[in-house]
N, C-alpha and C. Protein backbone atom coordinates (compact mmCIF):
# COMPACT_ATOMS: atom_id res chain seq x y z
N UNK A 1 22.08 21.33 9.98
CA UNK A 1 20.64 21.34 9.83
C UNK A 1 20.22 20.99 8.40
N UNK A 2 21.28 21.44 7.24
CA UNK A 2 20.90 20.86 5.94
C UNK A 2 20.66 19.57 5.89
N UNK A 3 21.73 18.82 6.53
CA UNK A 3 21.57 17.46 6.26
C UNK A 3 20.45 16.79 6.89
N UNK A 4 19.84 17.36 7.86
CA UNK A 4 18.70 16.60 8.44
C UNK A 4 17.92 16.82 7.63
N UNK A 5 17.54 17.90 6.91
CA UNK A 5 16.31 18.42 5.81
C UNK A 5 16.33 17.75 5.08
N UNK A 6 18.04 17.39 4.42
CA UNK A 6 17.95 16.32 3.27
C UNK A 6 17.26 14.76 3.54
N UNK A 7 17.94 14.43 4.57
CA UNK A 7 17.53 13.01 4.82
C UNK A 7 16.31 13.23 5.36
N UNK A 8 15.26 13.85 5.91
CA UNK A 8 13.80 14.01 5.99
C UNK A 8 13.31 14.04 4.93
N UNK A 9 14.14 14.80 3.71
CA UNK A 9 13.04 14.66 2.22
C UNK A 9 13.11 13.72 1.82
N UNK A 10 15.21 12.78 1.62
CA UNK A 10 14.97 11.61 1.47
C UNK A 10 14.11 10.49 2.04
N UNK A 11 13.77 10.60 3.12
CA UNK A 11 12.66 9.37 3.58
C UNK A 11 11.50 9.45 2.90
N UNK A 12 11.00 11.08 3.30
CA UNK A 12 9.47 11.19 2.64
C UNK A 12 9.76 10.87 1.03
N UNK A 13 10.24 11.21 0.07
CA UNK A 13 10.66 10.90 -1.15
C UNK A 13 10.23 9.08 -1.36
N UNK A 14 11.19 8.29 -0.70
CA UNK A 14 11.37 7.03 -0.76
C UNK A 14 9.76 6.34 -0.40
N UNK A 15 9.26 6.78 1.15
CA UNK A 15 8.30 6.39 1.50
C UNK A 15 7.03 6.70 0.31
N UNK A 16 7.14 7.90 0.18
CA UNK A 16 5.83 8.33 -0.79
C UNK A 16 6.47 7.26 -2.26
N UNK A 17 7.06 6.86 -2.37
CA UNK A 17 7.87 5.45 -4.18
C UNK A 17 7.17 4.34 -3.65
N UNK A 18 7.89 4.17 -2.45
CA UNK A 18 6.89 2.75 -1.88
C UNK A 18 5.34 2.40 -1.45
N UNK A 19 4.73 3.79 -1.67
CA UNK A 19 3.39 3.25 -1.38
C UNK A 19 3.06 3.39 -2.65
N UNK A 20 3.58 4.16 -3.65
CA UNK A 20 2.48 5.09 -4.37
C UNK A 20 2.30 3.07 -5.74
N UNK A 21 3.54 2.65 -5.33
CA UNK A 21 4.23 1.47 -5.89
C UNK A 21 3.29 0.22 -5.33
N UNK A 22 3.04 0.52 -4.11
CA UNK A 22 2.28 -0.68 -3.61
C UNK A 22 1.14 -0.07 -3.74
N UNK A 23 0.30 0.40 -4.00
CA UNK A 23 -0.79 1.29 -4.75
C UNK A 23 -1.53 0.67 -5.61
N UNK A 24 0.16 -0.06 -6.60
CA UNK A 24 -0.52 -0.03 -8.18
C UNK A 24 -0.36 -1.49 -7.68
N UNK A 25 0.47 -2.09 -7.04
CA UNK A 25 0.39 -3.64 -6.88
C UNK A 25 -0.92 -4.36 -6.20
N UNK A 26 -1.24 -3.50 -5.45
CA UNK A 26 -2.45 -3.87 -4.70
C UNK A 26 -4.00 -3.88 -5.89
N UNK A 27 -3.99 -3.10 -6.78
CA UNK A 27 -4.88 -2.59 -7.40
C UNK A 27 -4.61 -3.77 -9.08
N UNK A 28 -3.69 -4.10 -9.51
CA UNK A 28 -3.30 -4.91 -10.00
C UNK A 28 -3.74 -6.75 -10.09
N UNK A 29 -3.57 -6.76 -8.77
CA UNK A 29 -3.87 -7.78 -7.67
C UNK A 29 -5.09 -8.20 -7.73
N UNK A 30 -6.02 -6.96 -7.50
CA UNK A 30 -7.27 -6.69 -7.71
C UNK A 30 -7.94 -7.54 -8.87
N UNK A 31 -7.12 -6.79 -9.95
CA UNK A 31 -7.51 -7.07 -11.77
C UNK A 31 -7.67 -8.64 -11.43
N UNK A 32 -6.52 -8.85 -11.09
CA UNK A 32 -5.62 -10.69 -11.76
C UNK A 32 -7.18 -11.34 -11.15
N UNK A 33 -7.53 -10.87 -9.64
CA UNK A 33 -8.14 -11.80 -8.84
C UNK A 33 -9.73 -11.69 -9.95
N UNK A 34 -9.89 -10.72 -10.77
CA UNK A 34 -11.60 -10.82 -10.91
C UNK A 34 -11.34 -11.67 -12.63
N UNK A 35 -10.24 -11.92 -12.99
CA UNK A 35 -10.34 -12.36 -14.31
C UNK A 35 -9.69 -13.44 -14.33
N UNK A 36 -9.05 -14.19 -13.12
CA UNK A 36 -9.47 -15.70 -12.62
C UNK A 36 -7.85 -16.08 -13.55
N UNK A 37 -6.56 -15.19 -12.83
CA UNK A 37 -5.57 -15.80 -14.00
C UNK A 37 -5.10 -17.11 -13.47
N UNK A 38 -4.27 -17.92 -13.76
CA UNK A 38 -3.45 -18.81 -13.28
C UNK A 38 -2.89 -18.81 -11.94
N UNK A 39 -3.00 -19.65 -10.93
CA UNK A 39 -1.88 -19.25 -10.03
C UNK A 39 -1.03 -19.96 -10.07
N UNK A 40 -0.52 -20.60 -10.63
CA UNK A 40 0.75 -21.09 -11.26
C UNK A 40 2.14 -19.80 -11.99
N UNK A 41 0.92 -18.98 -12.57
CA UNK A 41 1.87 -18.09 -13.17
C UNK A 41 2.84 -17.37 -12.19
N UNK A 42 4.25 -16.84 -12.56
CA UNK A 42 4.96 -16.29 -11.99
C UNK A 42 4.61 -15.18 -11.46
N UNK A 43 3.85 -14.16 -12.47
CA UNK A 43 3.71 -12.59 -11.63
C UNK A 43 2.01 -13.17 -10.68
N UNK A 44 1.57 -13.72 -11.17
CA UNK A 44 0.11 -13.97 -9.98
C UNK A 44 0.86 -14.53 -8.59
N UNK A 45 1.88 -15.44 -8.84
CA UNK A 45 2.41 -15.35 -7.59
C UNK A 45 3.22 -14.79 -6.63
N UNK A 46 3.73 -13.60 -7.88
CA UNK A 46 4.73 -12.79 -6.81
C UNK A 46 3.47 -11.67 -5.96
N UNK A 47 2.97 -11.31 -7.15
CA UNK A 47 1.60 -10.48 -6.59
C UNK A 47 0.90 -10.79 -5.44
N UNK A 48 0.63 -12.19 -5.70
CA UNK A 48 0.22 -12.57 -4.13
C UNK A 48 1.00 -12.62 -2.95
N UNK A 49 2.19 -12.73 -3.17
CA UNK A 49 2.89 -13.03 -2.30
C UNK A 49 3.27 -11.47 -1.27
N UNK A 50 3.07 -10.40 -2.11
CA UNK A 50 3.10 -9.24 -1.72
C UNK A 50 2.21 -8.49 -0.88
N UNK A 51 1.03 -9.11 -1.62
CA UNK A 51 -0.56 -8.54 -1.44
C UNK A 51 -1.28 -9.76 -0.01
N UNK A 52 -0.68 -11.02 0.03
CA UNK A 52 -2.05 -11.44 0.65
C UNK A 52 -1.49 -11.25 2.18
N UNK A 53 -0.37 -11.17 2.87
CA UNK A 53 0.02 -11.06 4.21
C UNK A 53 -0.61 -9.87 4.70
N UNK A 54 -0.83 -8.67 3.85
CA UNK A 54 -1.42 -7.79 4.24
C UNK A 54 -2.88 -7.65 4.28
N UNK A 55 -3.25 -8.54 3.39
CA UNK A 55 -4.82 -8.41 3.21
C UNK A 55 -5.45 -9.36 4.63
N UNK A 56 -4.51 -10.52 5.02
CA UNK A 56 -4.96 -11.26 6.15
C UNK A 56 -4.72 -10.38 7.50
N UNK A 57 -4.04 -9.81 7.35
CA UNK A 57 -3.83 -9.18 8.74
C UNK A 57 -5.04 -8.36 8.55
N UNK A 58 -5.41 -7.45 7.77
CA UNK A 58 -6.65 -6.55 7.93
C UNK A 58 -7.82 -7.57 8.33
N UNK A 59 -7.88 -8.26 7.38
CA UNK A 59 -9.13 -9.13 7.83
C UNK A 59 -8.91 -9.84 9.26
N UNK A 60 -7.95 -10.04 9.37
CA UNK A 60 -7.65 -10.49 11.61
C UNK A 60 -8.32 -8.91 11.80
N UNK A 61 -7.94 -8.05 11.53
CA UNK A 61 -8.00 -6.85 12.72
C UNK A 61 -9.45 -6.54 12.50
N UNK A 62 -9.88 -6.37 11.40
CA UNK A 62 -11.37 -6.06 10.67
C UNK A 62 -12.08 -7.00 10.58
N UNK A 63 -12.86 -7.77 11.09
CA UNK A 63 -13.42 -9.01 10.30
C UNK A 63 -14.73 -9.03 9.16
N UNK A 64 -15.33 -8.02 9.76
CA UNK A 64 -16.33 -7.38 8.30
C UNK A 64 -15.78 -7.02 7.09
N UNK A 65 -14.77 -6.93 6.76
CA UNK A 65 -14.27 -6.83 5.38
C UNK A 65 -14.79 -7.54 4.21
N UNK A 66 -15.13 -8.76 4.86
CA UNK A 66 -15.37 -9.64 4.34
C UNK A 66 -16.89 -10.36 4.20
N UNK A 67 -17.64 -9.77 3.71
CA UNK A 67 -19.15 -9.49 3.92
C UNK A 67 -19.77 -9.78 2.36
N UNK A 68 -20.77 -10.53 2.78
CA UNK A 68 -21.22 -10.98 1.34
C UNK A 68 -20.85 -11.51 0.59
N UNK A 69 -19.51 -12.40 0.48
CA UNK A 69 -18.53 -12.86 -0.17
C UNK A 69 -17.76 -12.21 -1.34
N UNK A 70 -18.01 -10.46 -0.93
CA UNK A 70 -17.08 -9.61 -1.55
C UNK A 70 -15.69 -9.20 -0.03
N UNK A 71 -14.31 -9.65 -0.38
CA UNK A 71 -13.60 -8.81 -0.23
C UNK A 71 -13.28 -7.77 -0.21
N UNK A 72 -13.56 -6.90 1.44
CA UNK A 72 -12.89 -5.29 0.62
C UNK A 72 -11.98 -4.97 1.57
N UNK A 73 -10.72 -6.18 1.79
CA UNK A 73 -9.63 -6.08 2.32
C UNK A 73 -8.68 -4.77 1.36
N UNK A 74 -8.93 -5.33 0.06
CA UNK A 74 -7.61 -4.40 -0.78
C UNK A 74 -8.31 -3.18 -1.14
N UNK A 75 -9.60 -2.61 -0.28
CA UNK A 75 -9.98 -1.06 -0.48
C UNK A 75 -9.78 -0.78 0.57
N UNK A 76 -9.45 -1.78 1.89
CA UNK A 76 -8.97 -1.22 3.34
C UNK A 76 -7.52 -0.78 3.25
N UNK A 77 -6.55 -1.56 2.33
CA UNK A 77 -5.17 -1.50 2.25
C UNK A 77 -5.03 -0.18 1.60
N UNK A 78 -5.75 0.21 0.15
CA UNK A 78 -5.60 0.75 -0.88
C UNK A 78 -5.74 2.54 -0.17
N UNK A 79 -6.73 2.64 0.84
CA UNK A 79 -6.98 3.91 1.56
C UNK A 79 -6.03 3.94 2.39
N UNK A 80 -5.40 2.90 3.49
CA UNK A 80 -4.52 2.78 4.60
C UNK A 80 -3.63 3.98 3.46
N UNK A 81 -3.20 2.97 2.82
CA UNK A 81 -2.31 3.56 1.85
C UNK A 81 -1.93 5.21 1.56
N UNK A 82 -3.10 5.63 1.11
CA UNK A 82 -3.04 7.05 0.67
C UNK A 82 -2.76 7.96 1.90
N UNK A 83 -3.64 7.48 3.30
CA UNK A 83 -3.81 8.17 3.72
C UNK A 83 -2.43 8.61 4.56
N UNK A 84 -1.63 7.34 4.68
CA UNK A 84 -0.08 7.42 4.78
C UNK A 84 0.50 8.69 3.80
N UNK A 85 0.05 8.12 2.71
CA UNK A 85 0.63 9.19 1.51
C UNK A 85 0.74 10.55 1.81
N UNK A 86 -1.01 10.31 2.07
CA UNK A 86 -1.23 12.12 2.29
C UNK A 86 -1.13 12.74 4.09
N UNK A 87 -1.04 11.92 4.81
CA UNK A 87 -1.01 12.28 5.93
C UNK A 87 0.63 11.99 6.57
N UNK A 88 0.73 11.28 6.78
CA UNK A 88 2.46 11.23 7.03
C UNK A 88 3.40 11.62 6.07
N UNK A 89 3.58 11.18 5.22
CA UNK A 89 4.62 11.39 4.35
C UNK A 89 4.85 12.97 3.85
N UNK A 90 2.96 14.10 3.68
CA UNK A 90 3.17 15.05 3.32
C UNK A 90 3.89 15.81 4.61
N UNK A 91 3.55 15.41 6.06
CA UNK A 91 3.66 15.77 7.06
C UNK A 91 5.32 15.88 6.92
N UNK A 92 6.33 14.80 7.07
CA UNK A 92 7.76 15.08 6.94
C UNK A 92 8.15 16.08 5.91
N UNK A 93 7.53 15.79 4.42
CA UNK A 93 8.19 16.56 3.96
C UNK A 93 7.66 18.23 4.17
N UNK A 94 6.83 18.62 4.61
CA UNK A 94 6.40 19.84 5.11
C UNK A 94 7.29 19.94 6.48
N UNK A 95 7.15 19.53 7.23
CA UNK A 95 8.46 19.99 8.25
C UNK A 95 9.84 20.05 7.86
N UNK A 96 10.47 19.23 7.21
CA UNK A 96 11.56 19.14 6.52
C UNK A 96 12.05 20.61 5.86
N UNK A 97 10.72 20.97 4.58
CA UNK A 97 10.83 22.26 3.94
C UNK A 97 10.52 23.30 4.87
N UNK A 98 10.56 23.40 5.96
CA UNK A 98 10.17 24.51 7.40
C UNK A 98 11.02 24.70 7.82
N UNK A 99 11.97 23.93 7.76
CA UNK A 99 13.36 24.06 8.91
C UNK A 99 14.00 24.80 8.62
């Protein structure tokens, strides 16, 4: 039973690195897009490359996101996000520490 506890904290652990990580990339993303950097540059394109598959799928599933010719795909991602954070991820590791 230890070891399941462990590897339940390890997931929640890992999962809560990877959002809290795509968090700051998404929000980042954000910056580059309102101060018009290069897209030639290397990190504008890895950034995008991270950020826009997800931002199109919201806008397929949502299509009002996109209203007024403000984007608020990456405040749809940026909440998805947390709420993973705070809703699943606290969820494992609270059962995990129960067992």
């Amino acid at each position: 039973m230890l070891a399941v506890n462990n590897i339940l904290l390890g997931v929640a652990y890992i999962l809560d690195t990877v959002l809290e990580v795509y968090f700051w990339i998404v929000l980042i993303a954000c910056v580059m897009s309102w101060v018009n950097a290069s897209p030639y540059n290397p990190i504008v394109r890895v950034l995008r490359a991270l950020t826009e598959p997800v931002f199109q799928k919201v806008r397929r599933v949502l299509p009002f996101v996109y209203a007024a010719g403000i984007d608020f795909s990456p405040v749809v991602v940026v909440l998805l996000a947390k709420f993973i954070q705070i809703g699943v991820v606290k969820t494992i590791r609270d059962y995990a520490l129960g067992m």
